[in-house]
N, C-alpha and C. Protein backbone atom coordinates (compact mmCIF):
# COMPACT_ATOMS: atom_id res chain seq x y z
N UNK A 1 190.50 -103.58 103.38
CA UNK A 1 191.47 -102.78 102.68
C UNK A 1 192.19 -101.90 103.71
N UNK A 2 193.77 -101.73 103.71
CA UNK A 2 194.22 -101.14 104.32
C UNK A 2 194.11 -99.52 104.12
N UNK A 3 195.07 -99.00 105.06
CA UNK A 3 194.56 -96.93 104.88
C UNK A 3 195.94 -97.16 103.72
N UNK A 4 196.70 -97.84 103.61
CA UNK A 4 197.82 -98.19 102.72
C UNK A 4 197.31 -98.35 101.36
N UNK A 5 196.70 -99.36 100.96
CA UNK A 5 196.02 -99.72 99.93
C UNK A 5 195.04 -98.56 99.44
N UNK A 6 194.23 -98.30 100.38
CA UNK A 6 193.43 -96.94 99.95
C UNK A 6 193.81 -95.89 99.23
N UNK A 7 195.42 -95.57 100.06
CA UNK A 7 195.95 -94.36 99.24
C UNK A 7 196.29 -94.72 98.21
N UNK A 8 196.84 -95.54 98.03
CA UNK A 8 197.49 -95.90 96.70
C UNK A 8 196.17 -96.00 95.46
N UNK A 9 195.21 -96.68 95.78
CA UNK A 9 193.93 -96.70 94.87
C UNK A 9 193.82 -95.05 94.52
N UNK A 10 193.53 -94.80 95.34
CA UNK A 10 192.51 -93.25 95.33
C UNK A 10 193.99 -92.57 94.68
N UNK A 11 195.74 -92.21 94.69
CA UNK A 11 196.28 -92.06 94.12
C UNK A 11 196.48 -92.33 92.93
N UNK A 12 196.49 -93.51 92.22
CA UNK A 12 196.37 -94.30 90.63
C UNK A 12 195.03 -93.55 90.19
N UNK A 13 193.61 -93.56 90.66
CA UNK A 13 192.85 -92.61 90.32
C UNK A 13 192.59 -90.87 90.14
N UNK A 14 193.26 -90.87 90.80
CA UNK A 14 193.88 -89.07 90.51
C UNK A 14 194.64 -89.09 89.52
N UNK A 15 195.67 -89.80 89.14
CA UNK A 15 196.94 -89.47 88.54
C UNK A 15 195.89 -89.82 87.00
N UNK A 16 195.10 -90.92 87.33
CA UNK A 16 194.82 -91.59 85.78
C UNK A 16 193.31 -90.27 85.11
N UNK A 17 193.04 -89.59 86.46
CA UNK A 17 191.62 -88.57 86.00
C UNK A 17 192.53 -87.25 85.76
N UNK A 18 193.72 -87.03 86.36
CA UNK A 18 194.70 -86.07 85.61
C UNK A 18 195.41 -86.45 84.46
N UNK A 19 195.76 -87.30 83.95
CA UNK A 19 196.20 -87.64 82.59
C UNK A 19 194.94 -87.81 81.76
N UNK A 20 194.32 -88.05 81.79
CA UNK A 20 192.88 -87.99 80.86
C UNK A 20 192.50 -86.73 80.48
N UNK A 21 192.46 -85.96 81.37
CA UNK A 21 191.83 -84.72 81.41
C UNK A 21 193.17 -83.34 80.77
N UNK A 22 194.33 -83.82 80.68
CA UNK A 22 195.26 -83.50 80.60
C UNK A 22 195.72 -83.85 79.36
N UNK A 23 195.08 -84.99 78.52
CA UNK A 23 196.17 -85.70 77.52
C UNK A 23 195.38 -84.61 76.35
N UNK A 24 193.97 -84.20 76.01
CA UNK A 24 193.57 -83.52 75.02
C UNK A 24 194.81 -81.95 74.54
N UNK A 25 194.97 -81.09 75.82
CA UNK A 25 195.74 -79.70 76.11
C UNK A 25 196.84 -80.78 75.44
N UNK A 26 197.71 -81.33 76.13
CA UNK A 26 199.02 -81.98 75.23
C UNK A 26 199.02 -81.99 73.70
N UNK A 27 197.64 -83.07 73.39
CA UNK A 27 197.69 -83.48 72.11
C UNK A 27 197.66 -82.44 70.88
N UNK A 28 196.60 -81.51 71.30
CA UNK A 28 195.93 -79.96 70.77
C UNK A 28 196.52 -78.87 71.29
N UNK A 29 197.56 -78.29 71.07
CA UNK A 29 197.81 -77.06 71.81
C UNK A 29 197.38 -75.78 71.03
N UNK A 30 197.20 -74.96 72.05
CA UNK A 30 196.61 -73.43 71.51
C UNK A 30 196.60 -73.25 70.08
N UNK A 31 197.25 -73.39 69.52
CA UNK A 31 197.87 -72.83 68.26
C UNK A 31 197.80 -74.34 67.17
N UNK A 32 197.26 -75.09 67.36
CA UNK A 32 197.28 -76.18 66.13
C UNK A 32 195.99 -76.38 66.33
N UNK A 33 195.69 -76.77 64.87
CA UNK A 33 194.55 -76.94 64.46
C UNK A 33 193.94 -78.41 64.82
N UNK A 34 192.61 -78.23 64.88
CA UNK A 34 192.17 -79.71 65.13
C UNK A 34 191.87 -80.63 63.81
N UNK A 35 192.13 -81.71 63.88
CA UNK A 35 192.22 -82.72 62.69
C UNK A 35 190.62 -82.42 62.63
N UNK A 36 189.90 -82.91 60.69
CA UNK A 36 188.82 -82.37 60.43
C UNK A 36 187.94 -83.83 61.31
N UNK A 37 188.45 -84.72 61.22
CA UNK A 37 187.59 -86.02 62.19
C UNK A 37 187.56 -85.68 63.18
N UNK A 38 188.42 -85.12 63.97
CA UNK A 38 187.77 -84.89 65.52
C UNK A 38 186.31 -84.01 65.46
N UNK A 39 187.07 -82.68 64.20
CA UNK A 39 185.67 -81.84 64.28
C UNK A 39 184.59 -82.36 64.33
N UNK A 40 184.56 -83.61 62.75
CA UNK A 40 183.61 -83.96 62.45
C UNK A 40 182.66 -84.26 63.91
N UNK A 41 183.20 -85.87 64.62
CA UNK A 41 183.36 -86.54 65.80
C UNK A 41 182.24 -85.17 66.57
N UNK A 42 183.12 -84.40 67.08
CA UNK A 42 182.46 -83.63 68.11
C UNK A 42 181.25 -82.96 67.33
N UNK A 43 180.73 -82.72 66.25
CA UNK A 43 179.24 -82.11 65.79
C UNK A 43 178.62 -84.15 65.98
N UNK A 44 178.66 -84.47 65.83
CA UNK A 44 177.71 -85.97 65.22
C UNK A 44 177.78 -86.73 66.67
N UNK A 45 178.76 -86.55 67.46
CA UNK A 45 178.52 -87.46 68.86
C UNK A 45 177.44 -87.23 69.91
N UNK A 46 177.33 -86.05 69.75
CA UNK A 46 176.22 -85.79 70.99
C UNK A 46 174.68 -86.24 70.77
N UNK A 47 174.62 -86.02 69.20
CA UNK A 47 173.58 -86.61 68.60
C UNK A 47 173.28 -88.14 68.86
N UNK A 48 174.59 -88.53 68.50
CA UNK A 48 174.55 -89.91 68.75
C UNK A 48 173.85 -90.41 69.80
N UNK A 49 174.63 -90.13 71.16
CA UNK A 49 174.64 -90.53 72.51
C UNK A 49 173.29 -89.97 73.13
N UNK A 50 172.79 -89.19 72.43
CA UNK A 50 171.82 -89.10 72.75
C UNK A 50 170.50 -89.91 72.18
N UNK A 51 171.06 -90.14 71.22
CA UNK A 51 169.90 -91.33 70.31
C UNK A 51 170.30 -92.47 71.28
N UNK A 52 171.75 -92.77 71.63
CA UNK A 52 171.54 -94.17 72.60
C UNK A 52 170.81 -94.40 73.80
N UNK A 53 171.03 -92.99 74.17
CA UNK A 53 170.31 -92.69 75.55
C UNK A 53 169.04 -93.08 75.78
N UNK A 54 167.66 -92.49 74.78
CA UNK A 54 166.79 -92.69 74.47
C UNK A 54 166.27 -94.29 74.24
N UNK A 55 167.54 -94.88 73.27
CA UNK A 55 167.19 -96.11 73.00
C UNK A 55 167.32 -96.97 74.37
N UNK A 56 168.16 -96.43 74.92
CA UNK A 56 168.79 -97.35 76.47
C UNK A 56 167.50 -97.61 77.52
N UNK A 57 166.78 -96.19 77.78
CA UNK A 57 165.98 -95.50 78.27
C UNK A 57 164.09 -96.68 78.22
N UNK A 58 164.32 -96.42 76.81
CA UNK A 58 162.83 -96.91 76.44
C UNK A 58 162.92 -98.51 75.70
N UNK A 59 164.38 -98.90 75.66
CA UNK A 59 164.23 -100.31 75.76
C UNK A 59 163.70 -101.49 76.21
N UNK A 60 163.19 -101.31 77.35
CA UNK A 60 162.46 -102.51 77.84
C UNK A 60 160.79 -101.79 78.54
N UNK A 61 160.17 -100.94 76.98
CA UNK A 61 159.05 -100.57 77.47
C UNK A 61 158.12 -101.82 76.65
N UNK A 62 156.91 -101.99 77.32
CA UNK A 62 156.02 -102.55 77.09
C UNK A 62 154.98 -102.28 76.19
N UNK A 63 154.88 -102.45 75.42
CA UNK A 63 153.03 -102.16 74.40
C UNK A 63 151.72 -103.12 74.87
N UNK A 64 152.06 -104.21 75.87
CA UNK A 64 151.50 -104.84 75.78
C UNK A 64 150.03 -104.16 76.51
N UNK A 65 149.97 -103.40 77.40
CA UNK A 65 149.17 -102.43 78.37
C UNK A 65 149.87 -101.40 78.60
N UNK A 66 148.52 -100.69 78.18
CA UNK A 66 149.03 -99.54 78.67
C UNK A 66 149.34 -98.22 79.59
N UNK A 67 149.53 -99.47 80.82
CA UNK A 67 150.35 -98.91 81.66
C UNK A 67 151.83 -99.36 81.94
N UNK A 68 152.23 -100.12 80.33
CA UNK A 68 153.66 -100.21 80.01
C UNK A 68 154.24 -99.16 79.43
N UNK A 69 153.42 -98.58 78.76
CA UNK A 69 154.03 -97.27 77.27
C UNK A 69 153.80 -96.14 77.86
N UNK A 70 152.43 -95.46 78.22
CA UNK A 70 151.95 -94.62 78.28
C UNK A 70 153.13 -93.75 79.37
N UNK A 71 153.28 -94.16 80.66
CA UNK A 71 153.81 -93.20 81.34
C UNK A 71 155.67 -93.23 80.77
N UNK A 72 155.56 -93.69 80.02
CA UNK A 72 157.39 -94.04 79.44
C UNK A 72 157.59 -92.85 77.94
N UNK A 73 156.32 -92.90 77.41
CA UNK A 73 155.58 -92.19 76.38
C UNK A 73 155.89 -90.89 76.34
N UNK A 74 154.69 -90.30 77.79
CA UNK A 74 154.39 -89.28 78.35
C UNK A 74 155.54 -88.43 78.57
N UNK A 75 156.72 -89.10 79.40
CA UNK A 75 157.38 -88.66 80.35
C UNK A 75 158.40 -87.87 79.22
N UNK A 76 158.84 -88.81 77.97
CA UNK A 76 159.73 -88.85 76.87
C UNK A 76 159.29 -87.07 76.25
N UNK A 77 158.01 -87.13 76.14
CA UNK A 77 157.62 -85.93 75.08
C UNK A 77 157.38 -84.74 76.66
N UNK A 78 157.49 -85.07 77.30
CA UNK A 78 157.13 -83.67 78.89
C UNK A 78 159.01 -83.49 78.59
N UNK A 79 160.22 -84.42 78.45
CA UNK A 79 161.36 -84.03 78.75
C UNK A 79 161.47 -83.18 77.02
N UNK A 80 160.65 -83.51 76.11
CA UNK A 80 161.50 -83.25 74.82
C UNK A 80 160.80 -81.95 74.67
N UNK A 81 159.29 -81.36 75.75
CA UNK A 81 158.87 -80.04 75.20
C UNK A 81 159.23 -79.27 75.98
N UNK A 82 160.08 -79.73 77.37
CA UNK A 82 160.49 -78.97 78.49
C UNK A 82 161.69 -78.02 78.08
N UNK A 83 162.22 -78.95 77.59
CA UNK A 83 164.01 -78.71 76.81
C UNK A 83 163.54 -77.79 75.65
N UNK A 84 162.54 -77.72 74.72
CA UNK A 84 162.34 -77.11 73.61
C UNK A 84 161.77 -75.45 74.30
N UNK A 85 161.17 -75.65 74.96
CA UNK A 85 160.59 -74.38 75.85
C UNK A 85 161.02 -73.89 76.49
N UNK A 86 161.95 -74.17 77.39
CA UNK A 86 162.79 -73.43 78.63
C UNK A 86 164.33 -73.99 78.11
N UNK A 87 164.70 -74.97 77.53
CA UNK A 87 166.32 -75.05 77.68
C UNK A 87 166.90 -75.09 78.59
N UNK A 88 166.12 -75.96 79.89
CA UNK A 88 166.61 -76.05 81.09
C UNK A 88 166.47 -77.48 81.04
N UNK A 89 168.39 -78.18 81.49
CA UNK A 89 168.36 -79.91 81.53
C UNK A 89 167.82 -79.72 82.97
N UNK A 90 168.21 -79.13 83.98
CA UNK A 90 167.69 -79.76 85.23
C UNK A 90 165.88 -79.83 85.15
N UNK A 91 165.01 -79.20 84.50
CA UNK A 91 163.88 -78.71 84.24
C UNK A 91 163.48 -80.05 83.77
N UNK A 92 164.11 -80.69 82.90
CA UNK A 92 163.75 -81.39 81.71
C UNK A 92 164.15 -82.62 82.34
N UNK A 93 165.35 -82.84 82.96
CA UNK A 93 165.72 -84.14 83.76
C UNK A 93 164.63 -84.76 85.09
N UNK A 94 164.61 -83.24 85.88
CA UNK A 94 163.67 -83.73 87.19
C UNK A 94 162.59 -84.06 86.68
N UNK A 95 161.65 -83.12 85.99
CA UNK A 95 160.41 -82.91 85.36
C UNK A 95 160.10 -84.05 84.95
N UNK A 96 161.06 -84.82 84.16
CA UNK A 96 160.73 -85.96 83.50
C UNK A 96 160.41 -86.96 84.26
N UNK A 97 161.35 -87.61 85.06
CA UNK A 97 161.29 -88.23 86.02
C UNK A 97 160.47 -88.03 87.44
N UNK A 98 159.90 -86.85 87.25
CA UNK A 98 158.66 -86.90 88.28
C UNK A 98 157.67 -87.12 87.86
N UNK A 99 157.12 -86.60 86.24
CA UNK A 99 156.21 -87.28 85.59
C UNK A 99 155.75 -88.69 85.55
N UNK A 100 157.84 -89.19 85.17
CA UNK A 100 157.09 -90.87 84.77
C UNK A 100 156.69 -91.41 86.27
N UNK A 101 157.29 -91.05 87.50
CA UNK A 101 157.37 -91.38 88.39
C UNK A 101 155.60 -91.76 89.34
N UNK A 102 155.41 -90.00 88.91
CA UNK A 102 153.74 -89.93 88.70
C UNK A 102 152.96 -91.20 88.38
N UNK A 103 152.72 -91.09 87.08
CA UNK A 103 152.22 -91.84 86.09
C UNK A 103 152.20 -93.30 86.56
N UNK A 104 153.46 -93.57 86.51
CA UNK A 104 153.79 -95.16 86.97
C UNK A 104 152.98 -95.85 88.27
N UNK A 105 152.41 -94.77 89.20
CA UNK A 105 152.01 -95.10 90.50
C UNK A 105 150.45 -94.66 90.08
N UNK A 106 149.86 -94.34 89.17
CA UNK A 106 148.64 -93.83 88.94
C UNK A 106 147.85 -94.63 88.30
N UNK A 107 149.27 -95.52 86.53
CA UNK A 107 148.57 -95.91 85.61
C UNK A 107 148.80 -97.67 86.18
């Protein structure tokens, strides 16, 4: 790839992460109200994506032994009491993943 080509990429990507980020302020301005579906949308999505997450997450766990479930298990309820107790994602993200990480090399 040329330093030619480069700019131009990395340009089309600026312009397209400034119109994205830009098109909501356009669409919604200060003073107008938001349609009641977006509202809706924004209470019910995070929920969502987070149920996918989970499902994404623990999709290809195993029951068959259990050193398929257990540290996938473990790790799930250390991120869901971390978050309930402190309300810290970095707490709850690392934590988790050092657990299963643990576990995985143990069980």
């Amino acid at each position: 790839m040329t330093r030619m080509q480069a700019f131009i990429t990395l340009a089309i990507v600026a312009a397209v992460t400034l119109a994205l980020r830009a098109w909501p302020f356009l669409l919604f301005p200060g003073g107008k109200k938001t349609p009641p579906f977006l509202q809706y949308l924004g209470r019910v999505l995070p929920y969502a994506i987070m149920g996918m997450l989970v499902v994404y997450c623990l999709r290809g766990t195993s029951f068959s032994s259990a050193g398929g479930w257990i540290p996938a298990l473990t790790a799930s309820a250390f991120v869901v009491a971390a978050h309930k107790l402190r309300h810290n994602l970095l707490l709850s993200v690392l934590g988790g993943t050092a657990v299963y990480m643990l576990l995985i090399r143990l069980i």
